[in-house]
N, C-alpha and C. Protein backbone atom coordinates (compact mmCIF):
# COMPACT_ATOMS: atom_id res chain seq x y z
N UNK A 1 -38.38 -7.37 11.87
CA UNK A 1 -37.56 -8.45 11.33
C UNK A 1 -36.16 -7.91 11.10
N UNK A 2 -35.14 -8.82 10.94
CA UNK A 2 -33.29 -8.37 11.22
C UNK A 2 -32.71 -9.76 10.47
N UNK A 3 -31.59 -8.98 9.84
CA UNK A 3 -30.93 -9.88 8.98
C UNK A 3 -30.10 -10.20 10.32
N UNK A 4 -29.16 -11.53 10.53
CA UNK A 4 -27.77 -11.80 10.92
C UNK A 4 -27.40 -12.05 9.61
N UNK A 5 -25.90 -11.98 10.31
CA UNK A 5 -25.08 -12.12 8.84
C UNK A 5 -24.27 -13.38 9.89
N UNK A 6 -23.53 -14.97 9.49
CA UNK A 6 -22.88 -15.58 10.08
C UNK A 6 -21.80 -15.76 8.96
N UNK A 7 -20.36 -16.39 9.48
CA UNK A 7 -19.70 -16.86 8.63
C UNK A 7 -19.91 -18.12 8.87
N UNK A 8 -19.18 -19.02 8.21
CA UNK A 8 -19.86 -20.02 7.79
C UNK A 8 -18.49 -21.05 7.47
N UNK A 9 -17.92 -21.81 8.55
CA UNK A 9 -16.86 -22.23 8.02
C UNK A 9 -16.63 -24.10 7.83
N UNK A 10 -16.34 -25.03 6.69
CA UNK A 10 -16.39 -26.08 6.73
C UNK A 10 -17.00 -26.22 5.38
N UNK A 11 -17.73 -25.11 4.81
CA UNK A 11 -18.37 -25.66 2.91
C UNK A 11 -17.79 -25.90 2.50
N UNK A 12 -17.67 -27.06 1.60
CA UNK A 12 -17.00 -27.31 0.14
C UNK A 12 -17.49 -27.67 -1.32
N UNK A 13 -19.09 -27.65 -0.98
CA UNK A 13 -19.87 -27.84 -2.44
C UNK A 13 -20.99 -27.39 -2.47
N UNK A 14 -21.76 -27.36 -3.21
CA UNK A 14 -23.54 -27.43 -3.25
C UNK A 14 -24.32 -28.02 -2.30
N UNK A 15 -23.67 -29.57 -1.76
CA UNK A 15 -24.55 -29.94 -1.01
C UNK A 15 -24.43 -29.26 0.56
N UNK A 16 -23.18 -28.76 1.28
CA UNK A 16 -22.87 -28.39 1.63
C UNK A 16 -23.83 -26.84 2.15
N UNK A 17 -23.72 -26.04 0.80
CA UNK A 17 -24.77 -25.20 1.12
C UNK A 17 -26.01 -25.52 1.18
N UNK A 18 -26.54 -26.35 0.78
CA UNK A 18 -27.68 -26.69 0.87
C UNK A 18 -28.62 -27.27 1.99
N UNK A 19 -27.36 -28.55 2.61
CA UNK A 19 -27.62 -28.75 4.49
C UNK A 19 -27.40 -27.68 5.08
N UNK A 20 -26.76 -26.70 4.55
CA UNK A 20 -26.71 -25.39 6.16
C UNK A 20 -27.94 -24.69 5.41
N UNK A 21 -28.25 -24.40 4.31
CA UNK A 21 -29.44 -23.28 3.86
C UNK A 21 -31.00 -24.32 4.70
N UNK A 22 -31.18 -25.39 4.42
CA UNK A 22 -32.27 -26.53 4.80
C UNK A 22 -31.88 -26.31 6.34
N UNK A 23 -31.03 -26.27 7.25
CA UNK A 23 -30.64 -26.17 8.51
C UNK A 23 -31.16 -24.66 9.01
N UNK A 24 -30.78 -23.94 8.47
CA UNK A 24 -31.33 -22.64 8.90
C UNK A 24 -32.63 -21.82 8.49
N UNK A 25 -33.27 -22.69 8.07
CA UNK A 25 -34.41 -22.51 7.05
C UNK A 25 -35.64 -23.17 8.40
N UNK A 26 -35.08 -24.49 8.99
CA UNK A 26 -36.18 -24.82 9.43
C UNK A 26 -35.92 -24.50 11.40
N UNK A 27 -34.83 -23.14 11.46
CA UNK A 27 -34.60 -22.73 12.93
C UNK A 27 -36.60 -21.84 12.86
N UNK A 28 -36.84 -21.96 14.20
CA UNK A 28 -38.00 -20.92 14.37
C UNK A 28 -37.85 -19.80 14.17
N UNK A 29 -38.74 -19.04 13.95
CA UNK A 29 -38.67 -17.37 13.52
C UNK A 29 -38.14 -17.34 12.32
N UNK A 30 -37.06 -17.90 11.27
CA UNK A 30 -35.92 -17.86 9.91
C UNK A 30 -37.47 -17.89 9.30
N UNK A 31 -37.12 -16.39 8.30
CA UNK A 31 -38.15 -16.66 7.07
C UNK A 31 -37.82 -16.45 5.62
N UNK A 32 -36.00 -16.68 5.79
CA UNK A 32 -35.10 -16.95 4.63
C UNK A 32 -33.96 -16.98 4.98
N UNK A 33 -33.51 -17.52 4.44
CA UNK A 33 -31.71 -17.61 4.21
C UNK A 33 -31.02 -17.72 3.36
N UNK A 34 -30.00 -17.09 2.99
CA UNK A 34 -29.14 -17.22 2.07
C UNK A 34 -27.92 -17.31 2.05
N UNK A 35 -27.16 -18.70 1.42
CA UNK A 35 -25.73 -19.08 2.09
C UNK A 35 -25.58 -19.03 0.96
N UNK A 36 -23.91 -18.66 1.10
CA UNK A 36 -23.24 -18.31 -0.14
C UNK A 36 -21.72 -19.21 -0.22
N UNK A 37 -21.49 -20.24 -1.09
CA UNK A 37 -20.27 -20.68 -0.64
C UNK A 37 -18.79 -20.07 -1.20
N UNK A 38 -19.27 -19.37 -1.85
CA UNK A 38 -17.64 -18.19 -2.37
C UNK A 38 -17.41 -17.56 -0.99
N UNK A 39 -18.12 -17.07 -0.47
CA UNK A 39 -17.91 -16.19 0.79
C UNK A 39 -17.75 -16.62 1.71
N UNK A 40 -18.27 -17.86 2.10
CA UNK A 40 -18.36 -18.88 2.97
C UNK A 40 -19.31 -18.17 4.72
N UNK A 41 -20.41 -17.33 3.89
CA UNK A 41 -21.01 -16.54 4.56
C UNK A 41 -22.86 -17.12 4.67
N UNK A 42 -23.36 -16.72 5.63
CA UNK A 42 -25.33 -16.79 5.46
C UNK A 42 -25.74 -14.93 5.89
N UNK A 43 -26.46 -15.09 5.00
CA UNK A 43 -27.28 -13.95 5.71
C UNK A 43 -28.74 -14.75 6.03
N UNK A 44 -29.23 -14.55 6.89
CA UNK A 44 -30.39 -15.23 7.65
C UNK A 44 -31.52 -14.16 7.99
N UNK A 45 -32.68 -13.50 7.57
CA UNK A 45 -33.75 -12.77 7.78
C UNK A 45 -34.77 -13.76 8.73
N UNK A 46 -35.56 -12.76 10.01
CA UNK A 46 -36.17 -13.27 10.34
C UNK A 46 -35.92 -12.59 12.44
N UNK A 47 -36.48 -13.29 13.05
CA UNK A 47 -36.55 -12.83 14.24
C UNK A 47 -36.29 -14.08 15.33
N UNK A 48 -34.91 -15.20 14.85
CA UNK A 48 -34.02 -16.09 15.35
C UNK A 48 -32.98 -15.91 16.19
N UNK A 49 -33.00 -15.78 17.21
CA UNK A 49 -31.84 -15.58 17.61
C UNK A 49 -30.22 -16.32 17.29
N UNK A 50 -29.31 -15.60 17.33
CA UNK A 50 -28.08 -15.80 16.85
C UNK A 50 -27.57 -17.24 17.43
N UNK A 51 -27.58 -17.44 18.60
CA UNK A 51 -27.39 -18.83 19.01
C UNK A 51 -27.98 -19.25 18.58
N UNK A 52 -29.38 -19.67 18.33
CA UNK A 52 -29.98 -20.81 18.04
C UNK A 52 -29.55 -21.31 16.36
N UNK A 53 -29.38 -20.02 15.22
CA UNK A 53 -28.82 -19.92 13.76
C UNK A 53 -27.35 -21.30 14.14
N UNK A 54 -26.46 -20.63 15.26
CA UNK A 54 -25.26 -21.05 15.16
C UNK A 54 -25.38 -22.76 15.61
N UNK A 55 -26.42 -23.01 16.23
CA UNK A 55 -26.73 -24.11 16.56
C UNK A 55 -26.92 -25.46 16.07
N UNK A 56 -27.86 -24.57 14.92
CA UNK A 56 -28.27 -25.50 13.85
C UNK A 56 -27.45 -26.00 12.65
N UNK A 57 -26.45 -25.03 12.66
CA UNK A 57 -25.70 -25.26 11.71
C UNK A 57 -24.13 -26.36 12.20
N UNK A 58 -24.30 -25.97 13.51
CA UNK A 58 -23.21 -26.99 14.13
C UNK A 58 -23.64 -28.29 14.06
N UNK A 59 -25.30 -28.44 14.11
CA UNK A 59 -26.21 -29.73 14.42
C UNK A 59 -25.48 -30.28 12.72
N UNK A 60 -25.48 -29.78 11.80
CA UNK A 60 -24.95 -30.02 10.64
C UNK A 60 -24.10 -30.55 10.16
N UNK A 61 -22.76 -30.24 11.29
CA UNK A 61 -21.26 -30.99 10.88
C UNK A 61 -20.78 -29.43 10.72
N UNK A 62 -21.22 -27.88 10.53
CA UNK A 62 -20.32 -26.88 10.27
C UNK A 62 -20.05 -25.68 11.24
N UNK A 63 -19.07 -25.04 11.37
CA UNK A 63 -19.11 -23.92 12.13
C UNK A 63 -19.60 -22.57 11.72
N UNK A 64 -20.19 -22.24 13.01
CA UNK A 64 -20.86 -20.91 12.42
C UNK A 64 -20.27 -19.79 13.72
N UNK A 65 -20.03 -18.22 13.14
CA UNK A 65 -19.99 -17.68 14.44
C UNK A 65 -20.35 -15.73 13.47
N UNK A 66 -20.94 -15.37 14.57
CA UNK A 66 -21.45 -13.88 13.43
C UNK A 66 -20.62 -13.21 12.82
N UNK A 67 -20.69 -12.56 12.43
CA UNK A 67 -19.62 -11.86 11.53
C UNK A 67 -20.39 -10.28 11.26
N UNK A 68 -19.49 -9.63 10.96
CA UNK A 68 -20.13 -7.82 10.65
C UNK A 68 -20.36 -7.54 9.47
């Protein structure tokens, strides 16, 4: 199992994190996630590939692209 780390750009509240955390929560393989909106970052555990993370979160209304 492997963390990605994505940034995460377009949050502006709770609910916000909450459609991208519920968005990346129900990609296959994700067996957690954690979005942070100070950072405007996810770290995502699990064995998902990076496109599909960035996918879901676009399916959302937000941009996602990896980050180091």
């Amino acid at each position: 199992m492997s963390e990605t780390k994505l940034t995460i750009k377009g949050m502006t509240c709770g609910h916000c994190v909450a459609a991208v955390t519920r968005a990346l929560e129900a990609v296959p393989g994700v067996t957690a996630a954690r979005v942070d909106l100070a950072r405007a970052e996810a770290i995502v555990s699990g064995t998902a590939g990076t496109q599909a993370l960035i996918r879901a979160v676009a399916d959302e209304g937000y941009e996602a692209q990896p980050s180091s």
